[in-house]
PDB file of N, CA and C in Angstrom:
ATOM      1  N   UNK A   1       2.041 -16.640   4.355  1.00  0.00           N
ATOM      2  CA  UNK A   1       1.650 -15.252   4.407  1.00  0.00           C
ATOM      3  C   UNK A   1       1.036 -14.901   5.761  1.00  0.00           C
ATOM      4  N   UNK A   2       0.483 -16.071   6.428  1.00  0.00           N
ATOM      5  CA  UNK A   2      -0.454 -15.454   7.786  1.00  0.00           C
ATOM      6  C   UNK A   2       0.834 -15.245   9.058  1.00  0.00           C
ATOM      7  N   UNK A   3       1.760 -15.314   9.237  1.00  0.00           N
ATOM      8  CA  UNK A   3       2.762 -14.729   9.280  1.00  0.00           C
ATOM      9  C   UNK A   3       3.330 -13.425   9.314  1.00  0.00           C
ATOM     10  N   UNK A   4       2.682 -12.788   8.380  1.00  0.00           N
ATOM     11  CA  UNK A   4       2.786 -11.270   8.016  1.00  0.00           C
ATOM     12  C   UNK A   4       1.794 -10.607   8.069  1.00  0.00           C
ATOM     13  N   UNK A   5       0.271 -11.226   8.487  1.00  0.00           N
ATOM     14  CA  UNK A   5      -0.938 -10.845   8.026  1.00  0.00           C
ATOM     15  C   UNK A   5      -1.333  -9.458   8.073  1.00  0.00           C
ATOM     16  N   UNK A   6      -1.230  -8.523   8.098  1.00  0.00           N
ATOM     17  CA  UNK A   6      -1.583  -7.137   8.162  1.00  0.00           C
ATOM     18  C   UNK A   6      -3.376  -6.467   7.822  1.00  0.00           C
ATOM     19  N   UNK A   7      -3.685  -5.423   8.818  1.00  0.00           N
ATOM     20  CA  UNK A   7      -4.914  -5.177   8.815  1.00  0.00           C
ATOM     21  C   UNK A   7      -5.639  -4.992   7.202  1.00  0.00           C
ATOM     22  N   UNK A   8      -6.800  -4.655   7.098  1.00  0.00           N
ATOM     23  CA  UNK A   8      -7.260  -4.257   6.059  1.00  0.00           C
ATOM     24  C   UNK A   8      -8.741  -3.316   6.389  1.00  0.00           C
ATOM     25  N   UNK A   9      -9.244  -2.704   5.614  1.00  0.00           N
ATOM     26  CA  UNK A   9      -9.904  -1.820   5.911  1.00  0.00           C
ATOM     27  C   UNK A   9     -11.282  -2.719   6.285  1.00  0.00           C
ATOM     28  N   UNK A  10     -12.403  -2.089   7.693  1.00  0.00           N
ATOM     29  CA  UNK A  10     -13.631  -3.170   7.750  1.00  0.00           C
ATOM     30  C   UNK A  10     -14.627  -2.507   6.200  1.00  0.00           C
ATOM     31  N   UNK A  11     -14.509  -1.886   5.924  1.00  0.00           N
ATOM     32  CA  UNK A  11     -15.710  -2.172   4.582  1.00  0.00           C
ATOM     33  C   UNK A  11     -15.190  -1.153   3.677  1.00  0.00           C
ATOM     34  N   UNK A  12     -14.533  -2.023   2.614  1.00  0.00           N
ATOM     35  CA  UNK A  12     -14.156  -1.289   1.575  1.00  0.00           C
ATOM     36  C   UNK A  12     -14.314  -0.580   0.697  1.00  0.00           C
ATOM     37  N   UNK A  13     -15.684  -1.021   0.385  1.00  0.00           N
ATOM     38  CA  UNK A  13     -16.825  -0.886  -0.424  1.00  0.00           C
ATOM     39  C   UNK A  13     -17.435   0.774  -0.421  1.00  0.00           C
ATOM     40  N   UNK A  14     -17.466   1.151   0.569  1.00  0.00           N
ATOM     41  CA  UNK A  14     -17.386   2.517   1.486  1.00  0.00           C
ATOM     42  C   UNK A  14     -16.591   3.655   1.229  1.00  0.00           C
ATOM     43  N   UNK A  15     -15.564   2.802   0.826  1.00  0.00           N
ATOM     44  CA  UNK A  15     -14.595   4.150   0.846  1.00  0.00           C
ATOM     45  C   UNK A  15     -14.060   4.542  -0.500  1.00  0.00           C
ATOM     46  N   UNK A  16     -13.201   5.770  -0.458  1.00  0.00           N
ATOM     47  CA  UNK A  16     -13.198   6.439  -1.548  1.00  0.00           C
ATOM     48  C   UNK A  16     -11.797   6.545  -1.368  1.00  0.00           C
ATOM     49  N   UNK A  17     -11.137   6.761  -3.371  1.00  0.00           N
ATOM     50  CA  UNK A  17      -9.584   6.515  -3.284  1.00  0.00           C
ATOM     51  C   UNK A  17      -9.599   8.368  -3.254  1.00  0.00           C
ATOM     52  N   UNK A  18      -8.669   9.136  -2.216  1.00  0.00           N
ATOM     53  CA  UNK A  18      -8.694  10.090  -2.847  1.00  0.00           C
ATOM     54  C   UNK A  18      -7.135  10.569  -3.311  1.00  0.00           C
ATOM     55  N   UNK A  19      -6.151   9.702  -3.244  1.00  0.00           N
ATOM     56  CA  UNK A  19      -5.080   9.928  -4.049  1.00  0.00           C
ATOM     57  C   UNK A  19      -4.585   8.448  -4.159  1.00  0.00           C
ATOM     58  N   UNK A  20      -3.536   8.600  -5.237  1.00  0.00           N
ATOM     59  CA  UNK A  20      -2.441   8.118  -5.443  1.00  0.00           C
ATOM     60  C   UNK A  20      -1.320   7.658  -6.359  1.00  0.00           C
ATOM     61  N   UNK A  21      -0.707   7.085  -5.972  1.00  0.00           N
ATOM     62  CA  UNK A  21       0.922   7.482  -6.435  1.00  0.00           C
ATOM     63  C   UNK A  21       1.815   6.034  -7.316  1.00  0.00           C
ATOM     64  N   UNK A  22       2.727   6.222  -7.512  1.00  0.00           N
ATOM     65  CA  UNK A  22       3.391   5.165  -8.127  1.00  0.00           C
ATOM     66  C   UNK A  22       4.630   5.273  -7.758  1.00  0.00           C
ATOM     67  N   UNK A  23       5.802   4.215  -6.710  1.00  0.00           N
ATOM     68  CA  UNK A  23       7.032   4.413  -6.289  1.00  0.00           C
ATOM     69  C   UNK A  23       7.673   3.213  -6.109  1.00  0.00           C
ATOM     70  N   UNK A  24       9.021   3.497  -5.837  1.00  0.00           N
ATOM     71  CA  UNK A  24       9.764   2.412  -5.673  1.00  0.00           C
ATOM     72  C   UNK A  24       9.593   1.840  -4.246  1.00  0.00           C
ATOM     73  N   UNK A  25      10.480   0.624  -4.353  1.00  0.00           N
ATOM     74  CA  UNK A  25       9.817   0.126  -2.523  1.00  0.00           C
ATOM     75  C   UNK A  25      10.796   1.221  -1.615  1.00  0.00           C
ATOM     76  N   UNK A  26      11.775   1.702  -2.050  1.00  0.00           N
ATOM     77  CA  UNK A  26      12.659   2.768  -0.750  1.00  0.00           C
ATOM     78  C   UNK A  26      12.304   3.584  -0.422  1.00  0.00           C
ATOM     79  N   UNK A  27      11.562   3.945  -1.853  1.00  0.00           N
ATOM     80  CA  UNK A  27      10.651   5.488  -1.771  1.00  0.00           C
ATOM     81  C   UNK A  27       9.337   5.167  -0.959  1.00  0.00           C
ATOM     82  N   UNK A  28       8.588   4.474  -1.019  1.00  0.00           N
ATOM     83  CA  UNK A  28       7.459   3.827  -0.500  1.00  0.00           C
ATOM     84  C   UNK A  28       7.836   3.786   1.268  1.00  0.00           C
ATOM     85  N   UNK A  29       9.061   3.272   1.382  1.00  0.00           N
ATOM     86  CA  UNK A  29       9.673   3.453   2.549  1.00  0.00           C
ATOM     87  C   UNK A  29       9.730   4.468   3.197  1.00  0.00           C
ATOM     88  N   UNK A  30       9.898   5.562   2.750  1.00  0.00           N
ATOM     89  CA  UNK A  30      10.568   7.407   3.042  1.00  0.00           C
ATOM     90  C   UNK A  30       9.185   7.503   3.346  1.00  0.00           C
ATOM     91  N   UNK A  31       8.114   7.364   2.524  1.00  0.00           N
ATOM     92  CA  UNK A  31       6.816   8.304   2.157  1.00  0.00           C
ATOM     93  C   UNK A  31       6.391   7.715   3.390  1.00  0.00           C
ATOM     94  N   UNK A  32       5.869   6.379   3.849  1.00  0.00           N
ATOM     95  CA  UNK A  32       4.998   6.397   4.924  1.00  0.00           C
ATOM     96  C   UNK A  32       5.887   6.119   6.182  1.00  0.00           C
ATOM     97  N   UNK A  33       6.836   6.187   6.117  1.00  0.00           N
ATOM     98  CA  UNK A  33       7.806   6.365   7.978  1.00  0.00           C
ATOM     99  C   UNK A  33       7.457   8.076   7.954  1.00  0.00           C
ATOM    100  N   UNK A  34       7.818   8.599   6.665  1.00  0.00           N
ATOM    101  CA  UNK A  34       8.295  10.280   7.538  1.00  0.00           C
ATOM    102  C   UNK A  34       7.035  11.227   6.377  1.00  0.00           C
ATOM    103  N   UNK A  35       6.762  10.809   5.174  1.00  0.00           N
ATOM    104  CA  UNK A  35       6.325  11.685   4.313  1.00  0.00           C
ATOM    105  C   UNK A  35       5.250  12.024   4.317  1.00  0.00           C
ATOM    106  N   UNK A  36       4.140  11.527   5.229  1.00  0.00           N
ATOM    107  CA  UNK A  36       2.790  11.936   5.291  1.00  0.00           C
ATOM    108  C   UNK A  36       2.635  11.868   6.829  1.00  0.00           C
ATOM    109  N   UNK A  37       3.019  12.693   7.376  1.00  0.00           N
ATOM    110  CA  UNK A  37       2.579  12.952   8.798  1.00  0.00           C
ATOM    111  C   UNK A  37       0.860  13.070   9.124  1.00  0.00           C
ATOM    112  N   UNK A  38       0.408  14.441   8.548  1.00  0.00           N
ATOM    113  CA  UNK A  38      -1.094  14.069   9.252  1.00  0.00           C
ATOM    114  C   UNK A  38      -1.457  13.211   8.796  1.00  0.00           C
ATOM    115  N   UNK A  39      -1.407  11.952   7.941  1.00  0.00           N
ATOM    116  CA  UNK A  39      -2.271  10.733   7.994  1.00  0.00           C
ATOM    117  C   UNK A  39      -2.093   9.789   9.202  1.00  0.00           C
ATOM    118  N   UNK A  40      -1.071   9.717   9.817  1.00  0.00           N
ATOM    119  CA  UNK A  40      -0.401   8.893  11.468  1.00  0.00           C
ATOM    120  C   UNK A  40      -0.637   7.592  11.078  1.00  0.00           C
ATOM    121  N   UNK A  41      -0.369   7.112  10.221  1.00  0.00           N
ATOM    122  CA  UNK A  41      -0.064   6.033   9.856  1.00  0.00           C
ATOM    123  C   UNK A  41       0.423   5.063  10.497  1.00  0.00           C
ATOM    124  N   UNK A  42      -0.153   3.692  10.751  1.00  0.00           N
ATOM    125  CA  UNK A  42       0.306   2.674  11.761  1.00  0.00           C
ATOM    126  C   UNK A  42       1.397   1.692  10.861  1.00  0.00           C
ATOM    127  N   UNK A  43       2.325   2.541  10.646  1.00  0.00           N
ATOM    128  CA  UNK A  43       3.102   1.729  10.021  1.00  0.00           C
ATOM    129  C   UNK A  43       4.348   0.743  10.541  1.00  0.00           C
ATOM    130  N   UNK A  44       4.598   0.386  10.040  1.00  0.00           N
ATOM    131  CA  UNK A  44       6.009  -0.448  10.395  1.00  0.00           C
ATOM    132  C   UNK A  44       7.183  -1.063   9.444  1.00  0.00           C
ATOM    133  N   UNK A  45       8.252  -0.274   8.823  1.00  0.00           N
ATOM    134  CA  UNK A  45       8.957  -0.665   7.904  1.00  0.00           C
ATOM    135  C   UNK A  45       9.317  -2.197   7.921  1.00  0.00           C
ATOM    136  N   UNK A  46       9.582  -2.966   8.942  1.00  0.00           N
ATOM    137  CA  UNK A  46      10.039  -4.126   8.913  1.00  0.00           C
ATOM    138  C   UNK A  46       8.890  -5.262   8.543  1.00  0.00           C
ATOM    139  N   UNK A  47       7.797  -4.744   9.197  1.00  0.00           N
ATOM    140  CA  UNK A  47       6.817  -5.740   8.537  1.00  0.00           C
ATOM    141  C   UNK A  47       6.512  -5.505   7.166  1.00  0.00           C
ATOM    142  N   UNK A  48       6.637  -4.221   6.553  1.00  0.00           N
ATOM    143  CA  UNK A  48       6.348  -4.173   5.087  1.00  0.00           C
ATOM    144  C   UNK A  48       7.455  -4.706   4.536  1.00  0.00           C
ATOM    145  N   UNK A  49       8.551  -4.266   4.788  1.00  0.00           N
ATOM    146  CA  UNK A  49       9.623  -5.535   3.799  1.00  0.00           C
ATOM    147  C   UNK A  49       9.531  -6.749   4.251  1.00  0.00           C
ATOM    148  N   UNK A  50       9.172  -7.301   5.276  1.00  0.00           N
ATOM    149  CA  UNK A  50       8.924  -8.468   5.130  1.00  0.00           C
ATOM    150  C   UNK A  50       7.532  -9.418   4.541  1.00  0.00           C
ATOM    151  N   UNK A  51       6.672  -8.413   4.427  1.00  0.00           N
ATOM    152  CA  UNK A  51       5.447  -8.532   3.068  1.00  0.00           C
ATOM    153  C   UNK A  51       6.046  -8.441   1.901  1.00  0.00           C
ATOM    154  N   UNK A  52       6.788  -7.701   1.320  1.00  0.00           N
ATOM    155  CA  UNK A  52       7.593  -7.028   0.143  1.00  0.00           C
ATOM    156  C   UNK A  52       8.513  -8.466  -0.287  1.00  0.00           C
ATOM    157  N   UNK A  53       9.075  -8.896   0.709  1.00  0.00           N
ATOM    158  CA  UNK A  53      10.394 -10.059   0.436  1.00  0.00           C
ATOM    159  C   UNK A  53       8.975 -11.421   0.322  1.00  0.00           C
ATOM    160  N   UNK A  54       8.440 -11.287   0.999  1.00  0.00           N
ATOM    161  CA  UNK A  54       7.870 -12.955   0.929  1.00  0.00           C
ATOM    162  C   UNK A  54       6.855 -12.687  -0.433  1.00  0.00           C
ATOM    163  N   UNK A  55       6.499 -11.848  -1.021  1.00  0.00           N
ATOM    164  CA  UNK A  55       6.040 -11.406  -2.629  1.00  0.00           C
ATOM    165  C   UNK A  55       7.363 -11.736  -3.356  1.00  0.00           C
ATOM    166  N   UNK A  56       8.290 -11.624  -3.309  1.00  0.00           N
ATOM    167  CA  UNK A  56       9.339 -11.642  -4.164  1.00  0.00           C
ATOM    168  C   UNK A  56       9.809 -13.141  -4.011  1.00  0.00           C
ATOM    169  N   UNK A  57       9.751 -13.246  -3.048  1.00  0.00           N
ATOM    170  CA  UNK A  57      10.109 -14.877  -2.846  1.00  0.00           C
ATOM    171  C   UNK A  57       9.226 -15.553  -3.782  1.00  0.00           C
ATOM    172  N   UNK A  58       8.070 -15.735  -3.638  1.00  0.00           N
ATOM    173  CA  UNK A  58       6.994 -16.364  -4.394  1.00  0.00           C
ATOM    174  C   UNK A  58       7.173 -15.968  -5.678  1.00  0.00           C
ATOM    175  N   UNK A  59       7.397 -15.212  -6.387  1.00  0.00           N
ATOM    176  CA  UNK A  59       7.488 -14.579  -7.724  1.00  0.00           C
ATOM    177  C   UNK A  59       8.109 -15.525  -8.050  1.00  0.00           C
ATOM    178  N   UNK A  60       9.415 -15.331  -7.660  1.00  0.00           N
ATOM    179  CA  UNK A  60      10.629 -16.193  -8.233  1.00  0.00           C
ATOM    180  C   UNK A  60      10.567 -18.043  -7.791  1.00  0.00           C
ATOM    181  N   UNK A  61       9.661 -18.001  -7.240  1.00  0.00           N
ATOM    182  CA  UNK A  61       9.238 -20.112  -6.907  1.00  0.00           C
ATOM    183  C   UNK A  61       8.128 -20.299  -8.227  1.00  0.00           C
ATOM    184  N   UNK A  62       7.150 -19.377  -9.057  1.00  0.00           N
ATOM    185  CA  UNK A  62       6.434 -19.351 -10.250  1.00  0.00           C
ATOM    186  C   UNK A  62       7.205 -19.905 -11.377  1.00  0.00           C
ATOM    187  N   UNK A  63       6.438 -20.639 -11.843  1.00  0.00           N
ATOM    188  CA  UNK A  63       7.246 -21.277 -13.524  1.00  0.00           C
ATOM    189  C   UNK A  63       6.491 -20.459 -14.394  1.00  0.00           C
ATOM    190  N   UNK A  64       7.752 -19.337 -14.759  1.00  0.00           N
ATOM    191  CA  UNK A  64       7.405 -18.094 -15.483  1.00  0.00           C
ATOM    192  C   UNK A  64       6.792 -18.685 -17.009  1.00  0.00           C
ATOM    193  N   UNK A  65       7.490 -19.802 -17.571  1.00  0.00           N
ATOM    194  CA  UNK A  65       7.866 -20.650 -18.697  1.00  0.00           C
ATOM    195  C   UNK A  65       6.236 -21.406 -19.081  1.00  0.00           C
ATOM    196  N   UNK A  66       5.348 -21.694 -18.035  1.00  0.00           N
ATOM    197  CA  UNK A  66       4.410 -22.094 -18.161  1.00  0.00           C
ATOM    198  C   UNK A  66       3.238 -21.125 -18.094  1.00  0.00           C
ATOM    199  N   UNK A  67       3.478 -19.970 -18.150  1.00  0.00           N
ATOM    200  CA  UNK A  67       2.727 -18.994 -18.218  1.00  0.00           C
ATOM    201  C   UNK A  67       2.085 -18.628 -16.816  1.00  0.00           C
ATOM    202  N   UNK A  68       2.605 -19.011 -15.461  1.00  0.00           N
ATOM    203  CA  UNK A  68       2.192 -18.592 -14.397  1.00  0.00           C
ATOM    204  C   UNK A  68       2.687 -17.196 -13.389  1.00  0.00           C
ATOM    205  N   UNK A  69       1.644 -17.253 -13.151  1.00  0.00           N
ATOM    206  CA  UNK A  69       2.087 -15.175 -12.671  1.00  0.00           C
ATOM    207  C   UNK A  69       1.427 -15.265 -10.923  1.00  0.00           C
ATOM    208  N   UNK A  70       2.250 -14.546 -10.141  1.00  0.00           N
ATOM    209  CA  UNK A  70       1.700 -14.551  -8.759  1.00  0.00           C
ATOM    210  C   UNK A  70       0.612 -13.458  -8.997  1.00  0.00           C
ATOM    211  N   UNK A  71      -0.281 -13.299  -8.210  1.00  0.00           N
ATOM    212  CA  UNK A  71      -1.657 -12.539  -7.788  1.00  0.00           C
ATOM    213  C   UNK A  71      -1.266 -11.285  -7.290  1.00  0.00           C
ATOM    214  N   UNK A  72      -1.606 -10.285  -7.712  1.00  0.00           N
ATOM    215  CA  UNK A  72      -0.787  -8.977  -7.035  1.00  0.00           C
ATOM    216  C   UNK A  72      -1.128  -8.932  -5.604  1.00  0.00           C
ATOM    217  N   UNK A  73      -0.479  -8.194  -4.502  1.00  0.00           N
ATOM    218  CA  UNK A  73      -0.527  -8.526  -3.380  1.00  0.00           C
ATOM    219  C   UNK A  73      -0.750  -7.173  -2.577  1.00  0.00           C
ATOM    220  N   UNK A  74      -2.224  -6.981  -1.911  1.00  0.00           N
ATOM    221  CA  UNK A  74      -2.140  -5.916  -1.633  1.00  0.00           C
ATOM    222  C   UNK A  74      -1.543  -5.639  -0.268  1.00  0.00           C
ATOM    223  N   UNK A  75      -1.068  -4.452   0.719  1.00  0.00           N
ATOM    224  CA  UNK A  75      -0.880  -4.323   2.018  1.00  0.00           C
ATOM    225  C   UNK A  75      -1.267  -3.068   2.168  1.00  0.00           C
ATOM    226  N   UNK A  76      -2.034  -3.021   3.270  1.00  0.00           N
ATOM    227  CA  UNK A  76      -2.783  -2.276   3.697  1.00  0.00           C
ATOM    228  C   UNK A  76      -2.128  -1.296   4.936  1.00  0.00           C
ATOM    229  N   UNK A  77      -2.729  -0.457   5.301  1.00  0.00           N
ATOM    230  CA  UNK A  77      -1.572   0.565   6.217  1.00  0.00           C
ATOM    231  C   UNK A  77      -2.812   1.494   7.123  1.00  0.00           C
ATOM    232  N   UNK A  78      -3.047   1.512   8.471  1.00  0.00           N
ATOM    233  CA  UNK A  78      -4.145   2.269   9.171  1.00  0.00           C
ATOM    234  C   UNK A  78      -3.804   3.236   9.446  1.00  0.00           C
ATOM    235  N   UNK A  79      -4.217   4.417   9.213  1.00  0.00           N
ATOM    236  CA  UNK A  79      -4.365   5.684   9.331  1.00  0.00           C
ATOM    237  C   UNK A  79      -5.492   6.574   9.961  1.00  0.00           C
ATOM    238  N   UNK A  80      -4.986   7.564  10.245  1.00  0.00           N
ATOM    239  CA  UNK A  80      -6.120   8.199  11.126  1.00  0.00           C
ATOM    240  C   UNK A  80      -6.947   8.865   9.928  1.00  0.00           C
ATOM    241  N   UNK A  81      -7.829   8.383  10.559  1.00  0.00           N
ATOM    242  CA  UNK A  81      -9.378   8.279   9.395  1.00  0.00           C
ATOM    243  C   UNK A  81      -9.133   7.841   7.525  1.00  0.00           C
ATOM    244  N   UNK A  82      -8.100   7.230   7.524  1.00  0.00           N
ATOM    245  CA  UNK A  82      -8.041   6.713   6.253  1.00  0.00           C
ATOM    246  C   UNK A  82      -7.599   5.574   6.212  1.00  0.00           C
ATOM    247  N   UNK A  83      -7.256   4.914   5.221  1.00  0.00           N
ATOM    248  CA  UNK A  83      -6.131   3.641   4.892  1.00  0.00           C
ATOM    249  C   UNK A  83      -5.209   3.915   3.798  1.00  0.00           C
ATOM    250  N   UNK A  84      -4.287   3.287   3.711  1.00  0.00           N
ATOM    251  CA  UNK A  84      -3.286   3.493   2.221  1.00  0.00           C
ATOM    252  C   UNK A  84      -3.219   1.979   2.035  1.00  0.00           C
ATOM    253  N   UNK A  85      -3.387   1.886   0.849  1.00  0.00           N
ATOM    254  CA  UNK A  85      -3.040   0.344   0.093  1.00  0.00           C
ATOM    255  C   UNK A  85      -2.139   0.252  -0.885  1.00  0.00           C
ATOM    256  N   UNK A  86      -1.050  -0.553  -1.221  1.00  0.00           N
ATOM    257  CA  UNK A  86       0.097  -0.852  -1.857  1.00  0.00           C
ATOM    258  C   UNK A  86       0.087  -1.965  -2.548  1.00  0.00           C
ATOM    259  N   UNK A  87       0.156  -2.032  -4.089  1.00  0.00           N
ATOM    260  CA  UNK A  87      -0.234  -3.045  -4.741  1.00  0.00           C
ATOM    261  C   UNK A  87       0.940  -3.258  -5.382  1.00  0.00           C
ATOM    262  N   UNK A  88       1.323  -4.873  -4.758  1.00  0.00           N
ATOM    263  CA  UNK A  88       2.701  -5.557  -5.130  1.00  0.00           C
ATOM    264  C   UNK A  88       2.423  -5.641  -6.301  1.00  0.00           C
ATOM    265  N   UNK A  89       3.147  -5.967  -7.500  1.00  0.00           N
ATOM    266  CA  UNK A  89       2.360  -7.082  -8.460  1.00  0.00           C
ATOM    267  C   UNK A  89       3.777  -7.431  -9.137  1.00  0.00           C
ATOM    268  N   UNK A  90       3.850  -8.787  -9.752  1.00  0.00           N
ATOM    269  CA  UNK A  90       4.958  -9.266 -10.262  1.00  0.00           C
ATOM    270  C   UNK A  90       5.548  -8.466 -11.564  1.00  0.00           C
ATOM    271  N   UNK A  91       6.801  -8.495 -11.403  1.00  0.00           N
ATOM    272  CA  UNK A  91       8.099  -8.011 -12.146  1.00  0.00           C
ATOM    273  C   UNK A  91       7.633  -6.563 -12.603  1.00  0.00           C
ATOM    274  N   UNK A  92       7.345  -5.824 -11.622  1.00  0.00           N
ATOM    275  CA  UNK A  92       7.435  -4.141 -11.483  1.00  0.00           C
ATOM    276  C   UNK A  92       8.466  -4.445 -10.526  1.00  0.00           C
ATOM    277  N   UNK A  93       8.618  -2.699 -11.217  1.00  0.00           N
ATOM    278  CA  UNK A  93       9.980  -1.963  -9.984  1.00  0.00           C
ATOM    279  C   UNK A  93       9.083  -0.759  -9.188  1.00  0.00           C
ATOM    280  N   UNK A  94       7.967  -0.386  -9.451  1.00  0.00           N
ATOM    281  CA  UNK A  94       7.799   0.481  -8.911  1.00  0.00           C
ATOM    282  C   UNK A  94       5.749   0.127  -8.605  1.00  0.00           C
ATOM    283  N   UNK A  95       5.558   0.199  -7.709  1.00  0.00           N
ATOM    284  CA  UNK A  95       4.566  -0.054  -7.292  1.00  0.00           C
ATOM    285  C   UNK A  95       3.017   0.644  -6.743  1.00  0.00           C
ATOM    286  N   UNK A  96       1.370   0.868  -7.389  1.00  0.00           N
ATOM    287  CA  UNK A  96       0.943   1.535  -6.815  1.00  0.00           C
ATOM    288  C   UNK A  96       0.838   1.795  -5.586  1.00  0.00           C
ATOM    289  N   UNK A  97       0.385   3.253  -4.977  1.00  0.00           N
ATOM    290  CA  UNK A  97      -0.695   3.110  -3.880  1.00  0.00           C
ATOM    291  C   UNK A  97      -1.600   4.097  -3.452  1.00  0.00           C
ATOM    292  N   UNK A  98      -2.222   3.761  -2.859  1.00  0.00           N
ATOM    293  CA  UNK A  98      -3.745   4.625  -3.021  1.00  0.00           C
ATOM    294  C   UNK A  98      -3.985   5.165  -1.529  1.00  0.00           C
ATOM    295  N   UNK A  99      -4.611   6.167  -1.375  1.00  0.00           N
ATOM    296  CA  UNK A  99      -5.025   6.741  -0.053  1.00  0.00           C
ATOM    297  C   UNK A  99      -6.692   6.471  -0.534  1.00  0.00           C
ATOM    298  N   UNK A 100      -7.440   5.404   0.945  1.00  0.00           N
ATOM    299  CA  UNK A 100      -9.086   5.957   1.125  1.00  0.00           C
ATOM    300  C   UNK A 100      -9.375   6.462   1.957  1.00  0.00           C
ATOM    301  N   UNK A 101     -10.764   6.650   1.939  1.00  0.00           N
ATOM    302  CA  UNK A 101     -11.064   7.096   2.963  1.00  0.00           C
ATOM    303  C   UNK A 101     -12.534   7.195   3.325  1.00  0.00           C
ATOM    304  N   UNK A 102     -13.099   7.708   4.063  1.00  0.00           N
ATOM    305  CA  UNK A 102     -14.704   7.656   4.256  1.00  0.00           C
ATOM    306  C   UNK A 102     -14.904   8.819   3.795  1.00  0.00           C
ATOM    307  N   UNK A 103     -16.625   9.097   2.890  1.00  0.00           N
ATOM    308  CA  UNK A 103     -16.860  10.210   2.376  1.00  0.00           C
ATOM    309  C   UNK A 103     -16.637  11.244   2.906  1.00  0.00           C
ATOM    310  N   UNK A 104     -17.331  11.104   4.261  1.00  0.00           N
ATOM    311  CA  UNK A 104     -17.042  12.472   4.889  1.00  0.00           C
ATOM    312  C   UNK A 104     -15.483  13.205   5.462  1.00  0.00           C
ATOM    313  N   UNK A 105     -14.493  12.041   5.129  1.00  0.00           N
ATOM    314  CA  UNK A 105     -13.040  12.817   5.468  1.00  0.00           C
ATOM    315  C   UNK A 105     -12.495  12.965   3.742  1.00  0.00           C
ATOM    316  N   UNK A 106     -13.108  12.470   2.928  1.00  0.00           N
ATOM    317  CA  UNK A 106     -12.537  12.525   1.468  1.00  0.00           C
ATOM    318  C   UNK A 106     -12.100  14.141   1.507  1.00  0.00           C
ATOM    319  N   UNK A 107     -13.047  15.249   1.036  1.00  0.00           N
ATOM    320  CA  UNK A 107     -12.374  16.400   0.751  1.00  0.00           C
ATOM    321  C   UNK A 107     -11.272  17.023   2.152  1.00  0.00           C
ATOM    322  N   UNK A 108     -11.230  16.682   2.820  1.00  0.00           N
ATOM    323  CA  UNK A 108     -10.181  17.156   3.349  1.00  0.00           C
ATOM    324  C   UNK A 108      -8.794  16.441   3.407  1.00  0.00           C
ATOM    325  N   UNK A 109      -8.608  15.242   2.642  1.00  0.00           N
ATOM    326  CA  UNK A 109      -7.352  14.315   2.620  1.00  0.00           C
ATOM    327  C   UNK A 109      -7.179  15.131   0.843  1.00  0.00           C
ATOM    328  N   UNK A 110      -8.089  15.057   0.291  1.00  0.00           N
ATOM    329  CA  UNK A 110      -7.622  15.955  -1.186  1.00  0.00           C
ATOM    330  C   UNK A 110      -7.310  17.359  -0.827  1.00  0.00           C
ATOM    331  N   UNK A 111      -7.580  18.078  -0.109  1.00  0.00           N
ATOM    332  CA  UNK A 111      -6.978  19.224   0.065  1.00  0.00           C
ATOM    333  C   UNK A 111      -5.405  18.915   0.644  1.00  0.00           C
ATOM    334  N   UNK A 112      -5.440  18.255   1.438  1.00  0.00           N
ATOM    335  CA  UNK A 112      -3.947  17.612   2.404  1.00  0.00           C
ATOM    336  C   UNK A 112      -3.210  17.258   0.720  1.00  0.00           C
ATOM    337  N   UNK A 113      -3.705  16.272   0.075  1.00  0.00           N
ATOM    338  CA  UNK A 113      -2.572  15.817  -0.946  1.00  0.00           C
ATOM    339  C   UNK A 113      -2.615  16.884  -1.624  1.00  0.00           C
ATOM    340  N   UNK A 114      -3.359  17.557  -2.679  1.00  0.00           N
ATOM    341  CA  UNK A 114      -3.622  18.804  -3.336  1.00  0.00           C
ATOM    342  C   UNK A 114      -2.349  19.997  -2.577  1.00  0.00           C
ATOM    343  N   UNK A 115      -2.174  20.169  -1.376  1.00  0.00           N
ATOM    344  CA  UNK A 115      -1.255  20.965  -1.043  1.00  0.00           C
ATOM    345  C   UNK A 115      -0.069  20.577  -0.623  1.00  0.00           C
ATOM    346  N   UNK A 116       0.279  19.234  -0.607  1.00  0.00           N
ATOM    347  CA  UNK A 116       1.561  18.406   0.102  1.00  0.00           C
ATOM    348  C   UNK A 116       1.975  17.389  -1.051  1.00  0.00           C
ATOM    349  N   UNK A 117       1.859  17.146  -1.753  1.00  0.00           N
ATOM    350  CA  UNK A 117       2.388  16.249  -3.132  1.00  0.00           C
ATOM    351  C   UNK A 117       2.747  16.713  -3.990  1.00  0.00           C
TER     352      UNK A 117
END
């Protein structure tokens, strides 16, 4: 995985979810290359499918039969004044994810989703 390692927010604890969503990985694809512009998202499609594939890889190396399950897998995404987090988790097709943010940008990312979702 350190390979793929991707940022994560410095204090999580802090922040506040103020949306989110449930999608497929293509759709997940669309939404943060082109679908949320004012967040400016430091994204990169190729590194998220290649987070996305090495979750799936591992799924399928699990001995389902013995009752073992991979750890859902979060990836994280930097944004201007927020983060978005994407929670893999085994044998879904469609996957959460959440917009945070710091208190003081919270009501204005809920007005942004509130008028753009």
């Amino acid at each position: 995985m350190d390979e793929h390692a991707c940022p994560s927010p410095p204090d999580t604890p802090v922040l506040q979810a103020v949306h989110h969503g449930y999608a497929g990985i293509y759709s997940l694809l669309r939404l943060f290359s082109a679908g949320l512009p004012e967040l400016q998202l430091e994204f990169s499609p190729e590194h998220f499918m290649a987070i996305y594939e090495d979750f799936r890889n591992r799924e399928t190396e699990i001995d389902h039969a013995a009752g073992e399950a991979p750890e859902p897998e979060f990836y994280w995404i930097k944004g201007n004044g927020c983060w978005v987090r994407v929670c893999f988790e085994a044998h879904e097709g469609y996957y959460e994810w959440r917009c945070y943010t710091s208190p003081s940008n919270a009501d204005r990312l809920r007005a942004y989703f509130a008028g753009g979702d």
